[in-house]
PDB file of N, CA and C in Angstrom:
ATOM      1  N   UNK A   1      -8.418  -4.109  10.438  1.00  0.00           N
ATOM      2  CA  UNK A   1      -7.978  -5.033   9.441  1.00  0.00           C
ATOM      3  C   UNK A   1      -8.543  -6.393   9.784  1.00  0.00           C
ATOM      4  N   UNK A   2      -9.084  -6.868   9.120  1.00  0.00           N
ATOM      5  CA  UNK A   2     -10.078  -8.335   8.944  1.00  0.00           C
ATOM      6  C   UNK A   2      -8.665  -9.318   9.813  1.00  0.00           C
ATOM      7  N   UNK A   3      -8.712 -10.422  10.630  1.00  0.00           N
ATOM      8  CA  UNK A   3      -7.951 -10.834  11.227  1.00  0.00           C
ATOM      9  C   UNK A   3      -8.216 -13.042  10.559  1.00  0.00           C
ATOM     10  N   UNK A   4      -9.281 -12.976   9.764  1.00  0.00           N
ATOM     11  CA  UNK A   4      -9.820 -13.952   9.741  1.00  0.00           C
ATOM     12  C   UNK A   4      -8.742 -15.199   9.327  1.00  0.00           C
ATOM     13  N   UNK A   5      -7.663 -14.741   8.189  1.00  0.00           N
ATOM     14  CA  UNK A   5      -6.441 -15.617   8.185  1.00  0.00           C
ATOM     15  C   UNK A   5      -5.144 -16.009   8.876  1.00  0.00           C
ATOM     16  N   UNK A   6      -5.491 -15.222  10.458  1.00  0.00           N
ATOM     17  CA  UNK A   6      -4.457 -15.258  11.261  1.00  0.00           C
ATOM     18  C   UNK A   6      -4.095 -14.375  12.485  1.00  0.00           C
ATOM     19  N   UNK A   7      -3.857 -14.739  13.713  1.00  0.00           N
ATOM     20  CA  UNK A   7      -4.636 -14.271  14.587  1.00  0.00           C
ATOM     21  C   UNK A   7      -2.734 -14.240  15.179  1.00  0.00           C
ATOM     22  N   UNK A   8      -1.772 -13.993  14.310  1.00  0.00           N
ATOM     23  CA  UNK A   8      -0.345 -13.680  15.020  1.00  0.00           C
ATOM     24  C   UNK A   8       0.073 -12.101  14.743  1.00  0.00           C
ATOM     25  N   UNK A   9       0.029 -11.963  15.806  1.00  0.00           N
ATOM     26  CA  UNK A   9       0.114 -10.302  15.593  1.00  0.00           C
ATOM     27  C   UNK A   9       1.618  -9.693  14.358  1.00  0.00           C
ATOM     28  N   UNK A  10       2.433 -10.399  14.456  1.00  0.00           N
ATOM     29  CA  UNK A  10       3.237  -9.748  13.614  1.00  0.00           C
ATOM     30  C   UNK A  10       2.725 -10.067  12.492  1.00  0.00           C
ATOM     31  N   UNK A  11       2.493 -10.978  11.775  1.00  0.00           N
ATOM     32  CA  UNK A  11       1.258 -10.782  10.656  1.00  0.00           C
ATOM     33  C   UNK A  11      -0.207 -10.078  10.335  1.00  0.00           C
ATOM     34  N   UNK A  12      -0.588 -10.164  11.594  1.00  0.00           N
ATOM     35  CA  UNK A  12      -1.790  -8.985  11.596  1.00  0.00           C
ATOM     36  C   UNK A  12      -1.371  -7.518  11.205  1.00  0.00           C
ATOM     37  N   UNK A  13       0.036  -7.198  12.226  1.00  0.00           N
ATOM     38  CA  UNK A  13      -0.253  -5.785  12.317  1.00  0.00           C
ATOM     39  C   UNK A  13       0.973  -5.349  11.528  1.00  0.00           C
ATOM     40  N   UNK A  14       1.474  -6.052  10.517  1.00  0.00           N
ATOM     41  CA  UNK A  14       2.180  -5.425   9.586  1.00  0.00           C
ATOM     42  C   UNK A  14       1.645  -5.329   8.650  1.00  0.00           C
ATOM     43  N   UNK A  15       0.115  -5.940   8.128  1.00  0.00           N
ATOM     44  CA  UNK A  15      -0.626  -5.308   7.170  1.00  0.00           C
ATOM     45  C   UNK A  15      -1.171  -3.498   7.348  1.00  0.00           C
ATOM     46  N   UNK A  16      -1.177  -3.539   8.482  1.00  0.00           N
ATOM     47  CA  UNK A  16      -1.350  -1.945   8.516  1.00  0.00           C
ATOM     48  C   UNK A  16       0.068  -0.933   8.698  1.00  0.00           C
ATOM     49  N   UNK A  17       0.997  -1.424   9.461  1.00  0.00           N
ATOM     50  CA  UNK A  17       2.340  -1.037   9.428  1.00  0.00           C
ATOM     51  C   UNK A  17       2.306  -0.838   7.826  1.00  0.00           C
ATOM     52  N   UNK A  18       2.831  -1.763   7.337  1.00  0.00           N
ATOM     53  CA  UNK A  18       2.864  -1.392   5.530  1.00  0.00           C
ATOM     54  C   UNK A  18       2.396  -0.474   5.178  1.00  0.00           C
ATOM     55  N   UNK A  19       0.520  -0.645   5.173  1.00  0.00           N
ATOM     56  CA  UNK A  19      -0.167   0.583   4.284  1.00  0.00           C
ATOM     57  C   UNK A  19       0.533   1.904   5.241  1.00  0.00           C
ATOM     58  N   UNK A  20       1.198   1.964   6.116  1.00  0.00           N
ATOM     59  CA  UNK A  20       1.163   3.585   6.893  1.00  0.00           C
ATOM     60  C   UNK A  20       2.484   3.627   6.712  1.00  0.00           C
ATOM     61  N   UNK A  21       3.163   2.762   5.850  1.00  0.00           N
ATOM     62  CA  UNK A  21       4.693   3.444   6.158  1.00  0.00           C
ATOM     63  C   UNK A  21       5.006   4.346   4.622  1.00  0.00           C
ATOM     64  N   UNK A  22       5.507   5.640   4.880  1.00  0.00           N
ATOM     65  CA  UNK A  22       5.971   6.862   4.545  1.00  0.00           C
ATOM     66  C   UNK A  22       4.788   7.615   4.944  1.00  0.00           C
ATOM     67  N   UNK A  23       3.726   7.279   5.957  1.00  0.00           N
ATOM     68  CA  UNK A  23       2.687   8.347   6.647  1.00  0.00           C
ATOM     69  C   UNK A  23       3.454   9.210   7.459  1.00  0.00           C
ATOM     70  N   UNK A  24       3.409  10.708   7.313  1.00  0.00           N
ATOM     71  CA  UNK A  24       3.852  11.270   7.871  1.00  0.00           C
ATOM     72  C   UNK A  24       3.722  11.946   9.564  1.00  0.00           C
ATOM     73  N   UNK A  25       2.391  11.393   9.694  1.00  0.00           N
ATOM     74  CA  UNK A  25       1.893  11.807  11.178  1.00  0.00           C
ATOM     75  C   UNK A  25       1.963  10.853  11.775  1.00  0.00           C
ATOM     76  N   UNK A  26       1.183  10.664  13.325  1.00  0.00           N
ATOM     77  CA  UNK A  26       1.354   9.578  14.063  1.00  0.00           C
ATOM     78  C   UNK A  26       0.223   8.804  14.122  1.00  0.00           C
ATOM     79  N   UNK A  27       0.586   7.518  14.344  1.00  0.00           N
ATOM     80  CA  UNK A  27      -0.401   6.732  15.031  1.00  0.00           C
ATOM     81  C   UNK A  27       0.447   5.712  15.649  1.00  0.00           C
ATOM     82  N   UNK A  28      -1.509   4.938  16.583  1.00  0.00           N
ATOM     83  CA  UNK A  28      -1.213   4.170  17.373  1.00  0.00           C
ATOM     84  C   UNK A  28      -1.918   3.047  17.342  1.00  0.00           C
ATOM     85  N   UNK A  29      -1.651   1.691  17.852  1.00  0.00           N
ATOM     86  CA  UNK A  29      -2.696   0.842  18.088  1.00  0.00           C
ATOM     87  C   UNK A  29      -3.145   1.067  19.138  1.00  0.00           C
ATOM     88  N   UNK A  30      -4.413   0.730  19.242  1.00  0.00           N
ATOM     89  CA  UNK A  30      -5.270   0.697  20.006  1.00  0.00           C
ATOM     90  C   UNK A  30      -6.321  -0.053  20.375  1.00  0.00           C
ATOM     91  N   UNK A  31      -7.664  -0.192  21.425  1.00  0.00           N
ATOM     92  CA  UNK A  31      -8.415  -1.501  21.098  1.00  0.00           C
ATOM     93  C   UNK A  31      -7.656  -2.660  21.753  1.00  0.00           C
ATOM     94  N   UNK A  32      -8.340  -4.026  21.018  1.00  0.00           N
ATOM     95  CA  UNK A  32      -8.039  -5.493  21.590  1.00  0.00           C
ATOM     96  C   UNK A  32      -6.978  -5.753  21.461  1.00  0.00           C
ATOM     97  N   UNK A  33      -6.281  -5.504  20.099  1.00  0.00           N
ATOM     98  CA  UNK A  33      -4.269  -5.517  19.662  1.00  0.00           C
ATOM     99  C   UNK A  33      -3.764  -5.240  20.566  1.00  0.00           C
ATOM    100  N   UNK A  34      -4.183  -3.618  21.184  1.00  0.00           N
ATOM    101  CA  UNK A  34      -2.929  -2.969  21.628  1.00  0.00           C
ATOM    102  C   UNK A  34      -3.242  -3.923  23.077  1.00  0.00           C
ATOM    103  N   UNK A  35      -4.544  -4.127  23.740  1.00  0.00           N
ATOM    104  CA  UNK A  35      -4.181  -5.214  24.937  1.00  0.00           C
ATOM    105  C   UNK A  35      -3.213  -6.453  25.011  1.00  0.00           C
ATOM    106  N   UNK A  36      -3.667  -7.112  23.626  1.00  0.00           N
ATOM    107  CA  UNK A  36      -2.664  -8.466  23.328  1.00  0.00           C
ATOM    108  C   UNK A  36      -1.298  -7.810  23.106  1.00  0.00           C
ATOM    109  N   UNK A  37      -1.331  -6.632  22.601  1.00  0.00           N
ATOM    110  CA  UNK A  37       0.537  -6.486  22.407  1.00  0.00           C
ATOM    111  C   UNK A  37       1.090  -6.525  23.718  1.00  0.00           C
ATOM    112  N   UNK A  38       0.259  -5.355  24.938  1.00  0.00           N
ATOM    113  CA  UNK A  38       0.200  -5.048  26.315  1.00  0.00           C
ATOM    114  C   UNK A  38       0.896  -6.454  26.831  1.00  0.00           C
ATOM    115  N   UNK A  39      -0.057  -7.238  26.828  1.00  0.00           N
ATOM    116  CA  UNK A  39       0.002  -8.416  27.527  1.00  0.00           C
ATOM    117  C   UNK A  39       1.330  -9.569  27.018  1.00  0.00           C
ATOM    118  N   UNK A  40       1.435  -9.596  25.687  1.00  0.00           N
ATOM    119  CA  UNK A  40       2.678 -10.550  25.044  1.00  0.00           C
ATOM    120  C   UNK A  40       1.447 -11.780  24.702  1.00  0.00           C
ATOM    121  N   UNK A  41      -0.093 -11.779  24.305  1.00  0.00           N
ATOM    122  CA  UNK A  41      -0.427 -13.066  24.056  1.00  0.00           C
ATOM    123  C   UNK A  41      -1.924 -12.541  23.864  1.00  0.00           C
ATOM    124  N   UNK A  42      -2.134 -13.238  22.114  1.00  0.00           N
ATOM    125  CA  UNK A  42      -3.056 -13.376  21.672  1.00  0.00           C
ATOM    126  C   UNK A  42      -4.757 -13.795  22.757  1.00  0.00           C
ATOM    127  N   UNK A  43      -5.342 -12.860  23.283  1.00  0.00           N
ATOM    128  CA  UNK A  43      -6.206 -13.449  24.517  1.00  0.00           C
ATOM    129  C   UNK A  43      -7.994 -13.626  23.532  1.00  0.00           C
ATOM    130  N   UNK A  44      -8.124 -13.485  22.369  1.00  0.00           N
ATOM    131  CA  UNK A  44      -9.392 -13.864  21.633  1.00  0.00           C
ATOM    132  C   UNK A  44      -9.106 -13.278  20.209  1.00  0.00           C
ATOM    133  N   UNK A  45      -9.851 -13.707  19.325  1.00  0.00           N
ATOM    134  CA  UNK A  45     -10.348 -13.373  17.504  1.00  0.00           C
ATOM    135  C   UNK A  45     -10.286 -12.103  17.572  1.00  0.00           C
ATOM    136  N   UNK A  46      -9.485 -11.416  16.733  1.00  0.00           N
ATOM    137  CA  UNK A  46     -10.002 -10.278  16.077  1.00  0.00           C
ATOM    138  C   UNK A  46     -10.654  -9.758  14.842  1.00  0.00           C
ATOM    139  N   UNK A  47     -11.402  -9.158  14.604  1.00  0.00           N
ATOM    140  CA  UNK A  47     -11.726  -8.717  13.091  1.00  0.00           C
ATOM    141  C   UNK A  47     -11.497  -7.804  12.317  1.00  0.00           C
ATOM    142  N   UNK A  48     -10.612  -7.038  13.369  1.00  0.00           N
ATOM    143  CA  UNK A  48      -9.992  -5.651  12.410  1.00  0.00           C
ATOM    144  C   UNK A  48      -8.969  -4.964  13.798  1.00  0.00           C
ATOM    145  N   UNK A  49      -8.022  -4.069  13.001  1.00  0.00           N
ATOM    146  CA  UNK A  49      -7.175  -3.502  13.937  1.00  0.00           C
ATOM    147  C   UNK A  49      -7.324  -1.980  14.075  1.00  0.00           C
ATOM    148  N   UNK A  50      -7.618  -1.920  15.481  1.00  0.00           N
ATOM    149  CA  UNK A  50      -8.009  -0.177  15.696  1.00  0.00           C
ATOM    150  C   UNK A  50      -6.589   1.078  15.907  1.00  0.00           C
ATOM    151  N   UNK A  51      -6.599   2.008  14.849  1.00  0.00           N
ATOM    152  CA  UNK A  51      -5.701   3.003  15.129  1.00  0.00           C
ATOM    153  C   UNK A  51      -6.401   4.078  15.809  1.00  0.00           C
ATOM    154  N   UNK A  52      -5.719   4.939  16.626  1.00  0.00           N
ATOM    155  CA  UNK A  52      -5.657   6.430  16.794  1.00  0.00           C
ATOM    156  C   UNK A  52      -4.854   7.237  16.131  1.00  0.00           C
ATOM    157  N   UNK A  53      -5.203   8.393  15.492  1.00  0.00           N
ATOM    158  CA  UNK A  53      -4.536   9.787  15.466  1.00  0.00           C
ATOM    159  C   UNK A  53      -4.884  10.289  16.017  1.00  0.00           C
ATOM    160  N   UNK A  54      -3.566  11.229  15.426  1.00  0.00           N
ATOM    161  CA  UNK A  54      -3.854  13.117  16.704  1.00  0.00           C
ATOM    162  C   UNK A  54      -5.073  13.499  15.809  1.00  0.00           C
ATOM    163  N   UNK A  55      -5.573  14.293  16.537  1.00  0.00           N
ATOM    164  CA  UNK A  55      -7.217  15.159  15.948  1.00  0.00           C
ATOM    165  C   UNK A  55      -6.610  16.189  15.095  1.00  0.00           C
ATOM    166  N   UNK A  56      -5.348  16.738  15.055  1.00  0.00           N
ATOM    167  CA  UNK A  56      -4.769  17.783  14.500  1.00  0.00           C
ATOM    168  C   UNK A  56      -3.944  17.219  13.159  1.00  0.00           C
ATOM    169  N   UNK A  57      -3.727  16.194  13.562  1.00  0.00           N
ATOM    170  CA  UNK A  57      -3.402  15.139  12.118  1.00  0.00           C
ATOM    171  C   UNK A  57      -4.020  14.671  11.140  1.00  0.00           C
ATOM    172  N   UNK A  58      -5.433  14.653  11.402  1.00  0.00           N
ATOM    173  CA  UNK A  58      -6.846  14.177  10.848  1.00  0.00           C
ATOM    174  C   UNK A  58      -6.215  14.113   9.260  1.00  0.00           C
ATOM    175  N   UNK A  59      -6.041  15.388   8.897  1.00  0.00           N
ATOM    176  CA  UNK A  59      -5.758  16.032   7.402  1.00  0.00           C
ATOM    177  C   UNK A  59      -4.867  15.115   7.543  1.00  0.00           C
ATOM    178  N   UNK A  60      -3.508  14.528   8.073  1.00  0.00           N
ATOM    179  CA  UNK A  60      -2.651  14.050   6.727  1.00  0.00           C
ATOM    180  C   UNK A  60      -2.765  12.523   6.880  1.00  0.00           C
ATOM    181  N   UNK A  61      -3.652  11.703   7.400  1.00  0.00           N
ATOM    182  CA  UNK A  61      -4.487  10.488   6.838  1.00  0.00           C
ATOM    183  C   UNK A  61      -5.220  10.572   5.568  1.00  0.00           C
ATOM    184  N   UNK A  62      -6.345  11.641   5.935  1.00  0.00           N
ATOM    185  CA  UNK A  62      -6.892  11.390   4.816  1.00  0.00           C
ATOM    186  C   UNK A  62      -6.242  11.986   3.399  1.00  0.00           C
ATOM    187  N   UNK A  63      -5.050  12.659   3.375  1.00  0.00           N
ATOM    188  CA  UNK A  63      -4.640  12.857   2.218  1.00  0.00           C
ATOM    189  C   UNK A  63      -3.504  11.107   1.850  1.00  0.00           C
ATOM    190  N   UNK A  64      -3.375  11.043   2.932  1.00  0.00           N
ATOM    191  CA  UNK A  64      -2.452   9.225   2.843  1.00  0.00           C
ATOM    192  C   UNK A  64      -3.275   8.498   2.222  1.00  0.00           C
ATOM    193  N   UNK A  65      -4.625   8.692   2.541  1.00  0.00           N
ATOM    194  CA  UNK A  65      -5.539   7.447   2.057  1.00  0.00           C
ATOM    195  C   UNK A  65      -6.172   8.145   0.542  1.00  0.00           C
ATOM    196  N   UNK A  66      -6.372   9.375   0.316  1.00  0.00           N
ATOM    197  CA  UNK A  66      -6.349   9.524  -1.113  1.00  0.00           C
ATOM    198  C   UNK A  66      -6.099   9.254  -1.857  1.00  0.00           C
ATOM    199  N   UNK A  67      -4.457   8.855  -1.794  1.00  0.00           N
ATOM    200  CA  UNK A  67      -3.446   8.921  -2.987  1.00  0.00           C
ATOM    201  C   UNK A  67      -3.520   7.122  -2.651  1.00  0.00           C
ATOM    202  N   UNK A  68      -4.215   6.221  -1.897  1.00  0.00           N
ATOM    203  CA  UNK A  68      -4.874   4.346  -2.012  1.00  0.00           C
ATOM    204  C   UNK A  68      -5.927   3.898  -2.814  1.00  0.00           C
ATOM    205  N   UNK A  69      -5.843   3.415  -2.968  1.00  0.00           N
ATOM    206  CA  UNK A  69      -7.216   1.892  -3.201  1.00  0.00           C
ATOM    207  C   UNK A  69      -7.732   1.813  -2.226  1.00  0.00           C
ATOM    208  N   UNK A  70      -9.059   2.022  -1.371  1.00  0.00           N
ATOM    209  CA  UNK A  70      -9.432   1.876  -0.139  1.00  0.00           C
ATOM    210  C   UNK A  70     -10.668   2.150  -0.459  1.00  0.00           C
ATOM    211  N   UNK A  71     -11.648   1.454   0.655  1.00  0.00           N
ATOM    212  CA  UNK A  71     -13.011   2.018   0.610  1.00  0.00           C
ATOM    213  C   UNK A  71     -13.381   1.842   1.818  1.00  0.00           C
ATOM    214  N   UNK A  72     -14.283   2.572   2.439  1.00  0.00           N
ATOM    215  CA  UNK A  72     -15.032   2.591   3.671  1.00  0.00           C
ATOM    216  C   UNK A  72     -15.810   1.280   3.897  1.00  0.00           C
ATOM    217  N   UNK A  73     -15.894   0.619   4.993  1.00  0.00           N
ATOM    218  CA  UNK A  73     -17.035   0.006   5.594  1.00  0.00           C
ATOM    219  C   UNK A  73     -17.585   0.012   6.761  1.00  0.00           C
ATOM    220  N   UNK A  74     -18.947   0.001   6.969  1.00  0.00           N
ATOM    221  CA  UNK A  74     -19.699   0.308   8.161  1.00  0.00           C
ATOM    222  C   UNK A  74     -19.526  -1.042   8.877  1.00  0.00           C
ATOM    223  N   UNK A  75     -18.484  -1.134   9.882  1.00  0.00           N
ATOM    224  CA  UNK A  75     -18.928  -2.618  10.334  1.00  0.00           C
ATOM    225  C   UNK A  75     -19.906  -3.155  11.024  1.00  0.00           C
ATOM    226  N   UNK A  76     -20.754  -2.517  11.266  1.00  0.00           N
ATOM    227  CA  UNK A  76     -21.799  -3.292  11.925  1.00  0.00           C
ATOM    228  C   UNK A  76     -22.766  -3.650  10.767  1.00  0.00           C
ATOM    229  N   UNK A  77     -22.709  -3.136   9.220  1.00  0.00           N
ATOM    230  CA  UNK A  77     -23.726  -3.192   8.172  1.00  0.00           C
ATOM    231  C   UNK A  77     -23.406  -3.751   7.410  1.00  0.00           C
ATOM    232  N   UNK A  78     -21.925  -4.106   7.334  1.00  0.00           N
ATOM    233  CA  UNK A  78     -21.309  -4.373   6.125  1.00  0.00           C
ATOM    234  C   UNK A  78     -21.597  -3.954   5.088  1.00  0.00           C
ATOM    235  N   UNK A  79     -21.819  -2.646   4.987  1.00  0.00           N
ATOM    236  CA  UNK A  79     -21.861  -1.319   3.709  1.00  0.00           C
ATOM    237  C   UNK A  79     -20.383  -1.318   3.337  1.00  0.00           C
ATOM    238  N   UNK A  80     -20.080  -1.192   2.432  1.00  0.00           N
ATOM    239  CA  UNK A  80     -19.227  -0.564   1.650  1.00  0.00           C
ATOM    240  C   UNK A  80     -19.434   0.137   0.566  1.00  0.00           C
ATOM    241  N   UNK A  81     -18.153   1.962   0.791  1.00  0.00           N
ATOM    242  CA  UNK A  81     -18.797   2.995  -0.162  1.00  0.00           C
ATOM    243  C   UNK A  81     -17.083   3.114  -0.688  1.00  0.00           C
ATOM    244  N   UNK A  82     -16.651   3.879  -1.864  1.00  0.00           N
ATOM    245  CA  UNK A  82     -15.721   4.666  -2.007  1.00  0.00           C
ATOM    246  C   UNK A  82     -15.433   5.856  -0.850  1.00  0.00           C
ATOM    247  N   UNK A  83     -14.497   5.923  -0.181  1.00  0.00           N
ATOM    248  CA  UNK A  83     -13.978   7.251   0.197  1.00  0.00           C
ATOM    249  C   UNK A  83     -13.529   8.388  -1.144  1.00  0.00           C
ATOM    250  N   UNK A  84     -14.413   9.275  -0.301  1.00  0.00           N
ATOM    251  CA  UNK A  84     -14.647  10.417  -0.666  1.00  0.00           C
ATOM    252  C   UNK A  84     -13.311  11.640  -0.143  1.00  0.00           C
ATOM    253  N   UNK A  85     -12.187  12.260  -0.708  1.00  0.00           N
ATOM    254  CA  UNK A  85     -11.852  12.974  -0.787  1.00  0.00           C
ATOM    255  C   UNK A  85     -12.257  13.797   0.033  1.00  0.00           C
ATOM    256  N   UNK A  86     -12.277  14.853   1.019  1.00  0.00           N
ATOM    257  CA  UNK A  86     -12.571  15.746   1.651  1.00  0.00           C
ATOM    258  C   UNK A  86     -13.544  15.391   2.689  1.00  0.00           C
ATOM    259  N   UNK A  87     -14.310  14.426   2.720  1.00  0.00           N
ATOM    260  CA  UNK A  87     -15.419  14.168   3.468  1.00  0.00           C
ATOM    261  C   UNK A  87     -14.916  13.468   4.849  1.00  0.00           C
ATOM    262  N   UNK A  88     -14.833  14.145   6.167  1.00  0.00           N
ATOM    263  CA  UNK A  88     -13.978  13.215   7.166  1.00  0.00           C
ATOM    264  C   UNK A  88     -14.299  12.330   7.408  1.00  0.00           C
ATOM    265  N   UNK A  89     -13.263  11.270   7.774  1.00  0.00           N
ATOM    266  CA  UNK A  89     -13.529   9.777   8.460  1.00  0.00           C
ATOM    267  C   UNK A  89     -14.069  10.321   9.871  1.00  0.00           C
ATOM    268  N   UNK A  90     -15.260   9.598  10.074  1.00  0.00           N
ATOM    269  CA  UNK A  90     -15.390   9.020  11.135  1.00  0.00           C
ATOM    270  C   UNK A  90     -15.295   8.083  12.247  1.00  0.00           C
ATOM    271  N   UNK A  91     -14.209   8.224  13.389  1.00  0.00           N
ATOM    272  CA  UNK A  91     -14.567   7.856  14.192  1.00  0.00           C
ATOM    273  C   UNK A  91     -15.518   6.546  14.459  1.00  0.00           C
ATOM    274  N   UNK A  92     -15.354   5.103  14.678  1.00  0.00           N
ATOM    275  CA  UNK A  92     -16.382   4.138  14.799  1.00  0.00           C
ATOM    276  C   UNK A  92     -16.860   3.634  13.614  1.00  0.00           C
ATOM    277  N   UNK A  93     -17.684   4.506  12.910  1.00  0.00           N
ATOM    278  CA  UNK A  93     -18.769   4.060  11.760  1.00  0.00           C
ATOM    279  C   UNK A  93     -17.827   3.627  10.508  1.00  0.00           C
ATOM    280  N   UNK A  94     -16.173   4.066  10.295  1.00  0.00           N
ATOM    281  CA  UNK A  94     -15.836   4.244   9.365  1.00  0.00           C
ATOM    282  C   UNK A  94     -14.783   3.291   9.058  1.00  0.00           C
ATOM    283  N   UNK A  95     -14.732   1.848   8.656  1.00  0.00           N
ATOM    284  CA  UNK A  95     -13.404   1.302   8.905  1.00  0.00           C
ATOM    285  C   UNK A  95     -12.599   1.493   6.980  1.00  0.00           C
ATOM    286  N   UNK A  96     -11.739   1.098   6.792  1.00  0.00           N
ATOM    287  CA  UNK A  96     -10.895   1.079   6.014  1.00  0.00           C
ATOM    288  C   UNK A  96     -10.907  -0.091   5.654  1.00  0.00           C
ATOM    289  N   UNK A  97     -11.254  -0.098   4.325  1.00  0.00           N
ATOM    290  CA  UNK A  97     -10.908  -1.854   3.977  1.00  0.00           C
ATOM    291  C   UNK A  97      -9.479  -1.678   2.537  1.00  0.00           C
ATOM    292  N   UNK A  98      -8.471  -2.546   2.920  1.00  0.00           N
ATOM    293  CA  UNK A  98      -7.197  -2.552   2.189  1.00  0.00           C
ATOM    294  C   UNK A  98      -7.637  -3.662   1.316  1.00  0.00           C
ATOM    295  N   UNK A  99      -6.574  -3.671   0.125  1.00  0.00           N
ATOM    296  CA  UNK A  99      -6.540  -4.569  -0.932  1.00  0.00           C
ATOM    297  C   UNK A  99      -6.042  -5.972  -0.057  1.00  0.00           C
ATOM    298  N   UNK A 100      -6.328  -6.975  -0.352  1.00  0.00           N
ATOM    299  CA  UNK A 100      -5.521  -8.200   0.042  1.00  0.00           C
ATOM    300  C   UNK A 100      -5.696  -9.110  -1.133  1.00  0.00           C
ATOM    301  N   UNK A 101      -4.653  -9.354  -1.526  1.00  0.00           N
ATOM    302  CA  UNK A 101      -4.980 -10.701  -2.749  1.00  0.00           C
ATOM    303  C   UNK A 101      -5.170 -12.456  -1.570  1.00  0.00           C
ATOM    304  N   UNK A 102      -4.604 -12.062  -0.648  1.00  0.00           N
ATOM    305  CA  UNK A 102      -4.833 -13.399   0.052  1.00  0.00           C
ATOM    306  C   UNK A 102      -6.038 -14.139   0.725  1.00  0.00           C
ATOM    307  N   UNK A 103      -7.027 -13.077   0.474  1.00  0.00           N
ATOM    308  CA  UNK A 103      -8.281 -13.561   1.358  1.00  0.00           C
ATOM    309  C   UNK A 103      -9.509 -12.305   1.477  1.00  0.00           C
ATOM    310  N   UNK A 104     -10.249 -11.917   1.839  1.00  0.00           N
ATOM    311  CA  UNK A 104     -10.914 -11.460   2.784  1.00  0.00           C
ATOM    312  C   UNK A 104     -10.264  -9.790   2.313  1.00  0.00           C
ATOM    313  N   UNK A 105     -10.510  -8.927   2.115  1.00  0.00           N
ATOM    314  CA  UNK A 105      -9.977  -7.591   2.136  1.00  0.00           C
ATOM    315  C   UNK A 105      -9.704  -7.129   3.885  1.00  0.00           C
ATOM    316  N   UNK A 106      -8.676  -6.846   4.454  1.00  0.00           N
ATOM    317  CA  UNK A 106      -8.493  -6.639   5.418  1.00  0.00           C
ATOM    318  C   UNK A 106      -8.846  -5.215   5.709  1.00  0.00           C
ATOM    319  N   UNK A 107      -9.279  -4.656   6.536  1.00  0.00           N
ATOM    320  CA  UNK A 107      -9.680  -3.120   7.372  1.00  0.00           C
ATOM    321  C   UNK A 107      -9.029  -2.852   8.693  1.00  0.00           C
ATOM    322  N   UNK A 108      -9.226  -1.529   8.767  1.00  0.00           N
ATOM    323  CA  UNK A 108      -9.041  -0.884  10.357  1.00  0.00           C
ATOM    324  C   UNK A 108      -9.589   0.542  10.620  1.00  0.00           C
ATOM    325  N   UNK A 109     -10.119   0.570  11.629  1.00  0.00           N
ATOM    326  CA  UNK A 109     -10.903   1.494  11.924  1.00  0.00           C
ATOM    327  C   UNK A 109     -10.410   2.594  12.522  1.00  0.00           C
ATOM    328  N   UNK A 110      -9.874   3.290  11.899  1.00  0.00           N
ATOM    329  CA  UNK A 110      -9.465   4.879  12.501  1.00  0.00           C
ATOM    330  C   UNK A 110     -10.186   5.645  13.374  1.00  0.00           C
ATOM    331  N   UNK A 111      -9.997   5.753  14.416  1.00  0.00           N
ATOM    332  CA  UNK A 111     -10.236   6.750  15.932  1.00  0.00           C
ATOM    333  C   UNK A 111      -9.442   7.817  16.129  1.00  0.00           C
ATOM    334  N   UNK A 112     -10.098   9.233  16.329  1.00  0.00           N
ATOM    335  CA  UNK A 112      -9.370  10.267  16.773  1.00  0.00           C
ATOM    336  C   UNK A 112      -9.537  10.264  17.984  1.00  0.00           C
ATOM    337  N   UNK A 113      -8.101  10.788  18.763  1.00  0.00           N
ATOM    338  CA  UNK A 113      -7.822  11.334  19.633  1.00  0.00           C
ATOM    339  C   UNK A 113      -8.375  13.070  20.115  1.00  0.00           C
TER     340      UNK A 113
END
């Protein structure tokens, strides 16, 4: 999730809390967040917030993110495509960009476990 309007984690990471709540599987933070949560203090900029799922969960993300508004972006290219229904997220290449009316469309990059 794009971090560019605010770098306080309970505002950061309840934009993704939100989009995942009635998700039925698990996740986690992970990445630079989950250090700053670790630690109790914002330690540099972020530009997006990294989750994990279970690898066996895979399926009920991407049926969570079906039934969204969402589109893929490559962050290192700044490509953006529609997600595709059936086609798995990847790992790294694949972040999530959410609606935001406030700025910047916010993302996060889903990692399997």
């Amino acid at each position: 999730m794009s971090t560019s309007s605010s770098d306080k984690p309970d505002v950061v990471l309840a934009s993704v809390t939100d989009f995942l709540i009635g998700y039925e599987g698990s996740f986690w933070v992970v990445g630079g967040w989950a250090i700053d949560l670790h630690l109790g203090v914002v330690t540099r900029a972020h530009h997006d917030v990294d989750i994990a799922v279970r690898a066996d969960e895979q399926h009920l993300l991407e049926a969570w993110i079906a039934e969204r508004d969402v589109l893929l972006e490559n962050p290192m290219t700044g490509d953006r495509r529609p997600w595709v229904e059936r086609v798995p997220l990847r790992p790294g290449p694949d972040a999530l960009i959410l609606p935001d009316a406030t700025g910047p469309p916010p993302s996060f990059g889903p990692d399997v476990l």
